[in-house]
Protein backbone atom coordinates (compact mmCIF):
# COMPACT_ATOMS: atom_id res chain seq x y z
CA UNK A 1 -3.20 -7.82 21.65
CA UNK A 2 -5.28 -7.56 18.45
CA UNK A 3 -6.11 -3.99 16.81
CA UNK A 4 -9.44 -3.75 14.67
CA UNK A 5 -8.38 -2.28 11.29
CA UNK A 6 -10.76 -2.09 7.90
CA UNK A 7 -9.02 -2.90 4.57
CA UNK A 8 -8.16 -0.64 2.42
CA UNK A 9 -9.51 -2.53 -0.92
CA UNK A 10 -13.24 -4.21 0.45
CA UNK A 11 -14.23 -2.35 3.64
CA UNK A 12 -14.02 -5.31 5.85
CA UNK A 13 -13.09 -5.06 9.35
CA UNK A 14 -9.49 -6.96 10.07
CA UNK A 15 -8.15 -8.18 13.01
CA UNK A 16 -4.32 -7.89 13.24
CA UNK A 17 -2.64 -9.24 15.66
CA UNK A 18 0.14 -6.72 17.52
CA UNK A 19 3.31 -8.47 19.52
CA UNK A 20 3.71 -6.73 22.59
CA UNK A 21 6.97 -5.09 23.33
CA UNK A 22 9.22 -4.73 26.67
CA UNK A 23 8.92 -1.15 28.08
CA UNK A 24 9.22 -0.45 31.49
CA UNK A 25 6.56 2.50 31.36
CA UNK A 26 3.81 1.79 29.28
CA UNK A 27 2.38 -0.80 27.31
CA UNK A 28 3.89 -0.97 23.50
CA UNK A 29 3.05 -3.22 20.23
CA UNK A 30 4.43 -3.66 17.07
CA UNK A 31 2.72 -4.70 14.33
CA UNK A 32 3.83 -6.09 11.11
CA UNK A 33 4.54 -2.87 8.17
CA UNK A 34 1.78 -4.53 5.61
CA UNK A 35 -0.92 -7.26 6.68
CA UNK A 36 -2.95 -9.49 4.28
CA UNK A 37 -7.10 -8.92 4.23
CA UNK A 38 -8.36 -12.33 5.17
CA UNK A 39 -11.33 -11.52 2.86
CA UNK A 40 -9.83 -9.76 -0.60
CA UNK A 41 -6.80 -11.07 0.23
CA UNK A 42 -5.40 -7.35 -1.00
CA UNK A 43 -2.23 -5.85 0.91
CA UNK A 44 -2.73 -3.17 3.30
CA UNK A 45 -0.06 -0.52 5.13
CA UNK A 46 -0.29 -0.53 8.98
CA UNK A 47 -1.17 3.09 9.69
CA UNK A 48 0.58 5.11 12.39
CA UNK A 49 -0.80 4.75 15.96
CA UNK A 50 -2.98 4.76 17.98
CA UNK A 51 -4.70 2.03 17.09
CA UNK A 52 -8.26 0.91 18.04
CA UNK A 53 -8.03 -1.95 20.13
CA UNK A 54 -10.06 -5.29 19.27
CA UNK A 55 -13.01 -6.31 21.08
């Protein structure tokens, strides 16, 4: 599933792509710890969920 984040450096709005996870209860994703603005290129920390889903 992707999550809708916006970089830290440039205000653009990134698209990061979570893997999802095996839970028997609800659904779970886990993202990478840092992620690379496709834009600035500049390195940004994956905040603590919830995250905003992707349209």
């Amino acid at each position: 599933m992707d999550f809708a984040f916006v970089c830290g450096w440039c205000d653009s709005d990134v698209t990061v792509w979570g893997e999802p996870v095996a839970s028997w209860w609800t659904d779970k994703y886990e993202l990478p710890d840092e992620w690379e603005c496709f834009y600035c290129e500049g390195v940004n920390v994956t905040p603590p969920p919830p995250w905003t889903p992707a349209d």
